[in-house]
C-alpha atoms as a PDB file:
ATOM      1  CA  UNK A   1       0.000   0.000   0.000  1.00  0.00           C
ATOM      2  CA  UNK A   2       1.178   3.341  -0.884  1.00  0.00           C
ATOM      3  CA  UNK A   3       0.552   6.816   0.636  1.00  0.00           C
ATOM      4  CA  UNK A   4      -0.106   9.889  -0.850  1.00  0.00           C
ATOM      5  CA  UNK A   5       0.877  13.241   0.996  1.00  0.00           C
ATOM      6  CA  UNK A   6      -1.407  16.404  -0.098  1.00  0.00           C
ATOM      7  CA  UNK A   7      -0.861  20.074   1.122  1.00  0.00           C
ATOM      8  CA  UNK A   8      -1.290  23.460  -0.064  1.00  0.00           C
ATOM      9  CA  UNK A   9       0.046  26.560   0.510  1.00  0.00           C
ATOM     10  CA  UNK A  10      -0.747  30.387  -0.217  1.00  0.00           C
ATOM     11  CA  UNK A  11       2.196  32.807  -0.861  1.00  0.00           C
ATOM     12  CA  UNK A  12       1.856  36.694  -2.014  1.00  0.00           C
ATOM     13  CA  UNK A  13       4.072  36.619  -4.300  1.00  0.00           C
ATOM     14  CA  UNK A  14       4.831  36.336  -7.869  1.00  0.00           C
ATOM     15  CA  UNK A  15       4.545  32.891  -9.754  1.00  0.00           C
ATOM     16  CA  UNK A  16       7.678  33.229 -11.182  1.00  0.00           C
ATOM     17  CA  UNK A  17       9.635  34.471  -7.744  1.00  0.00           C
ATOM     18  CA  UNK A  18       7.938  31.062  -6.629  1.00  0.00           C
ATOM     19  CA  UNK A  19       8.914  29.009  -9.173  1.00  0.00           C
ATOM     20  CA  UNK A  20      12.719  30.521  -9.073  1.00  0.00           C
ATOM     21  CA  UNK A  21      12.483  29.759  -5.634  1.00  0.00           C
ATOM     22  CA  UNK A  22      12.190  25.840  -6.609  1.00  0.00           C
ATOM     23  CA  UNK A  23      14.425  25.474  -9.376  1.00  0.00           C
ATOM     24  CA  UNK A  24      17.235  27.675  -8.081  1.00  0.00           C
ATOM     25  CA  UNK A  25      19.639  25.755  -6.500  1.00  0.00           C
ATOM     26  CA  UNK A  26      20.942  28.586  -3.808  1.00  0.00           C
ATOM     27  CA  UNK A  27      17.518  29.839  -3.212  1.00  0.00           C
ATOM     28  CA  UNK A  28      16.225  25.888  -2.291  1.00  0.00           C
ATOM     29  CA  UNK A  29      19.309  25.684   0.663  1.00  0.00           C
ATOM     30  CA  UNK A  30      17.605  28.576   1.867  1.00  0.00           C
ATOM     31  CA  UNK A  31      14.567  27.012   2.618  1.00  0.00           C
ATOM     32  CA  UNK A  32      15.613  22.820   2.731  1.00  0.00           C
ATOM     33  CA  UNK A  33      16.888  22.758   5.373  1.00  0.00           C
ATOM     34  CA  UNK A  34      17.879  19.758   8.391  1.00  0.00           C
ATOM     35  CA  UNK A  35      14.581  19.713  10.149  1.00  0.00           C
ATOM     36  CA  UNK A  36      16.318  18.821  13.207  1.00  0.00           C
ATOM     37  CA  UNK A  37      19.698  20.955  13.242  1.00  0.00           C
ATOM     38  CA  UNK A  38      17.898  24.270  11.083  1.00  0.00           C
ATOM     39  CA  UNK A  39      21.183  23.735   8.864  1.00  0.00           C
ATOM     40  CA  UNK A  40      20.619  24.814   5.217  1.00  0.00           C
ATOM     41  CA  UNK A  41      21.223  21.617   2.849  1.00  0.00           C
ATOM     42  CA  UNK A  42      23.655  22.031  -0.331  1.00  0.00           C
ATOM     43  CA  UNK A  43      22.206  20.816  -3.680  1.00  0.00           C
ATOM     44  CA  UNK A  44      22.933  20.826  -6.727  1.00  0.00           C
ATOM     45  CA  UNK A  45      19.768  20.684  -8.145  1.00  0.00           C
ATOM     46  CA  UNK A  46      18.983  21.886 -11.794  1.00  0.00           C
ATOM     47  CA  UNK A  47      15.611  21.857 -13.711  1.00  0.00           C
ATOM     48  CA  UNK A  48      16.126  19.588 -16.134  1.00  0.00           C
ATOM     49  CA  UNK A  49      14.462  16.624 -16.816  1.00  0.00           C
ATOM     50  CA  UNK A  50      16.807  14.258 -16.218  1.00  0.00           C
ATOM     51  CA  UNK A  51      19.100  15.685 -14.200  1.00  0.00           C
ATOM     52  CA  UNK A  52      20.061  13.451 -11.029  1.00  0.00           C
ATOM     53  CA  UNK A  53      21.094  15.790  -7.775  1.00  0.00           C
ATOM     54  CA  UNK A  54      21.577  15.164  -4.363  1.00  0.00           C
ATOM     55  CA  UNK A  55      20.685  17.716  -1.255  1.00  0.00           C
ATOM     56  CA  UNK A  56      23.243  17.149   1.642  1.00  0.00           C
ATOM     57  CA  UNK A  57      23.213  17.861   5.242  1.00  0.00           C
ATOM     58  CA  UNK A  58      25.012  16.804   8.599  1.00  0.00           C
ATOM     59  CA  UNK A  59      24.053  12.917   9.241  1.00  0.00           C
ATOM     60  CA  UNK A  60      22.510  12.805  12.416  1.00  0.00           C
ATOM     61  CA  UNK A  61      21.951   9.112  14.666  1.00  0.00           C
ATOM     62  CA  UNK A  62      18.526   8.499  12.456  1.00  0.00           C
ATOM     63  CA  UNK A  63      19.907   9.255   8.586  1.00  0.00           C
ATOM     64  CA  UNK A  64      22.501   9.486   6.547  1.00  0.00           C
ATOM     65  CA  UNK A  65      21.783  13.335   5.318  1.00  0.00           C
ATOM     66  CA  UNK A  66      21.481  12.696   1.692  1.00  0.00           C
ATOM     67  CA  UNK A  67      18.209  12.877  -0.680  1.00  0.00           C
ATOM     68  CA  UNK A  68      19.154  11.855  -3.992  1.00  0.00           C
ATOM     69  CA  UNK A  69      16.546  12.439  -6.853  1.00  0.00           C
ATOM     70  CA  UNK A  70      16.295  12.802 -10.429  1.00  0.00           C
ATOM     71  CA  UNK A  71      13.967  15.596 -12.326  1.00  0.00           C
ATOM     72  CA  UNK A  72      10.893  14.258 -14.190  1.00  0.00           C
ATOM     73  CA  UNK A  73       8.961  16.940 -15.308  1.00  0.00           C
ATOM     74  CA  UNK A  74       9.591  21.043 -15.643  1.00  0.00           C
ATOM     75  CA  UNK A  75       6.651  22.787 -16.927  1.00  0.00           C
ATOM     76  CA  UNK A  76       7.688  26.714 -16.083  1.00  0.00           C
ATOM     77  CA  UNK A  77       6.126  28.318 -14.314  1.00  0.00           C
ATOM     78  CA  UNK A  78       3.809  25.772 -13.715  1.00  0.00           C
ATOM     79  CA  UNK A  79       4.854  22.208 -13.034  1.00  0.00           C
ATOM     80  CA  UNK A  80       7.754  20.444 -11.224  1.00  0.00           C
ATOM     81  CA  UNK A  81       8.743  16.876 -10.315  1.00  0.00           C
ATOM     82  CA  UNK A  82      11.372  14.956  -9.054  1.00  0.00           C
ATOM     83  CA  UNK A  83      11.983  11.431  -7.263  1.00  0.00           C
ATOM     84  CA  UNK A  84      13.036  11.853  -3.478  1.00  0.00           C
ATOM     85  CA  UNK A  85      14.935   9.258  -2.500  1.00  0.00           C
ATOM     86  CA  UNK A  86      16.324   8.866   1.212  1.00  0.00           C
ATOM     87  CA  UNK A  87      16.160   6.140   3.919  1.00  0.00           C
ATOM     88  CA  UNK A  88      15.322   3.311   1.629  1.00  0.00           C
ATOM     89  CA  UNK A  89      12.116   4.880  -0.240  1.00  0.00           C
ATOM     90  CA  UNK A  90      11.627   7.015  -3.028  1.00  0.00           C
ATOM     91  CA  UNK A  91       8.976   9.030  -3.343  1.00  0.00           C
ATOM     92  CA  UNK A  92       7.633  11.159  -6.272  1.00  0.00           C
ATOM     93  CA  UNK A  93       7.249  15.263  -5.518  1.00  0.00           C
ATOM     94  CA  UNK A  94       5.025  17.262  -8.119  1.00  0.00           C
ATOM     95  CA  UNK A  95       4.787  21.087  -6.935  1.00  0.00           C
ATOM     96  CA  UNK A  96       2.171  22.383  -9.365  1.00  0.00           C
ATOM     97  CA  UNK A  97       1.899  26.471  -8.899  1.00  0.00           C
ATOM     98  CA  UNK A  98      -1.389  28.006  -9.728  1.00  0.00           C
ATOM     99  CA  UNK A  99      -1.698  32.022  -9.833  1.00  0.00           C
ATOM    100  CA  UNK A 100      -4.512  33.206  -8.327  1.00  0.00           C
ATOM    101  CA  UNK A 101      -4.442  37.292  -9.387  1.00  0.00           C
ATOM    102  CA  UNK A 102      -3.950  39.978  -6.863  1.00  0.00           C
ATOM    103  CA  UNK A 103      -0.033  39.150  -6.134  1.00  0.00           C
ATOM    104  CA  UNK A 104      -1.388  35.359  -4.705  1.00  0.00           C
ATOM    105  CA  UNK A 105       0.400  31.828  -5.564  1.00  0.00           C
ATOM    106  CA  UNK A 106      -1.310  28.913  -4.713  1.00  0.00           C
ATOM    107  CA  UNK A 107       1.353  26.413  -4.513  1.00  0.00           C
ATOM    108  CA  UNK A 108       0.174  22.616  -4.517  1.00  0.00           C
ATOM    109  CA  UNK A 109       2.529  19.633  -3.037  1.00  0.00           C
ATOM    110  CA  UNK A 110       1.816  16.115  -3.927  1.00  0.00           C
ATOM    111  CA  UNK A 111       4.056  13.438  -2.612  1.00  0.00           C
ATOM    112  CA  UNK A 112       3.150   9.484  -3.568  1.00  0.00           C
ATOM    113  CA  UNK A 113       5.242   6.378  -2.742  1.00  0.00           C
ATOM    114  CA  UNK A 114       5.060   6.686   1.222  1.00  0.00           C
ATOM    115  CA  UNK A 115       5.243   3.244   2.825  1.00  0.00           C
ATOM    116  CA  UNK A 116       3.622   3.726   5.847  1.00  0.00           C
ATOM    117  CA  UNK A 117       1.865   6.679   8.079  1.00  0.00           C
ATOM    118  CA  UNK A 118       4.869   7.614  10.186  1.00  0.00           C
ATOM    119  CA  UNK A 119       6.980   8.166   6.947  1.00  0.00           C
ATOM    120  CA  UNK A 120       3.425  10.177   5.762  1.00  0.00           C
ATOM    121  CA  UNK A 121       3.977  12.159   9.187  1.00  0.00           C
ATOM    122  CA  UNK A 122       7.208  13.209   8.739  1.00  0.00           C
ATOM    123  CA  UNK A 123       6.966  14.317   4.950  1.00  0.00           C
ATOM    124  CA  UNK A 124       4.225  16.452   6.218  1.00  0.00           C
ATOM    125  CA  UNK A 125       5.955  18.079   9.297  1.00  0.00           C
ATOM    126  CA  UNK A 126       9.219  18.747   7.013  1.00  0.00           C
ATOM    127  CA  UNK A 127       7.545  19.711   4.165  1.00  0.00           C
ATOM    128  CA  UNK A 128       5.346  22.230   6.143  1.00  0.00           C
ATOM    129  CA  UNK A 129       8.028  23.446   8.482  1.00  0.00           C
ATOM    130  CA  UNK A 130      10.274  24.264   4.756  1.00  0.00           C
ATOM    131  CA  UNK A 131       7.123  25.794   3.311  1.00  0.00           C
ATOM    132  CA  UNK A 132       7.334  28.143   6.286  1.00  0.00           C
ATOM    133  CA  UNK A 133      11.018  28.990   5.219  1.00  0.00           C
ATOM    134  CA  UNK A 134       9.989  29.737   2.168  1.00  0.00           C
ATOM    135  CA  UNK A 135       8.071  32.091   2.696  1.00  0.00           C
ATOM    136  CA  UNK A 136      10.828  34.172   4.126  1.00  0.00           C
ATOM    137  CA  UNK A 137      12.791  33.548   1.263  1.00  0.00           C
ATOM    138  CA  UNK A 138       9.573  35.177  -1.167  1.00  0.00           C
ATOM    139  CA  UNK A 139       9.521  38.174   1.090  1.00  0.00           C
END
């Protein structure tokens, strides 16, 4: 059985400040970050389908610190997706970015693959705590 993770968030911004903001590689270790330590993650992460990156961070007692992945889809400013791969699973990200008019982003996350619901837990505190991030990052 597989899990699906499903949350949206609102930014005032501009579409494509958001979407630079997920394909730019020094603007995403702003806001990915080690949930646990607050320490920005490198990446070298590049929106091309294709392309296979890694984001890196301090190991800590529970994981290794590296998310590999590989870019599916890039649909500017629209549509992104990527594997996530760390701890054994891979899961599949999509961001899809809708603008709403009136300076408003509505930006969609939609992870499948999860194995189980404490895996579905922690996507969903992590991704929600970096969504938080990134807001500062838009501002």
């Amino acid at each position: 059985m597989s899990l699906t993770l499903s949350l949206d968030f609102q930014y005032t911004t501009s579409i494509e400040k958001l979407w630079s903001a997920l394909t730019d590689s020094s603007k995403l270790a702003k806001w990915v970050g080690n949930i646990h330590s607050g320490q920005a993650m490198d990446n070298d992460f590049k929106a091309v389908v294709g392309h296979q990156f890694q984001f890196r961070t301090q190991p800590t007692e529970w994981w290794d610190g590296i998310v590999d992945g590989e870019v599916l889809i890039v649909e500017e400013p629209n549509r992104l997706s990527y594997t996530w791969g760390s701890g054994g699973e891979t899961h599949t990200v999509t961001w899809t970015l809708q603008d709403l008019g009136e300076g408003k982003v509505n930006l969609h996350l939609e992870q499948t693959g999860i194995s189980n619901a404490q895996a579905l837990n922690g996507a969903k505190y992590g991704w929600s705590k970096w969504c938080g991030e990134l807001e500062k990052v838009l501002s």
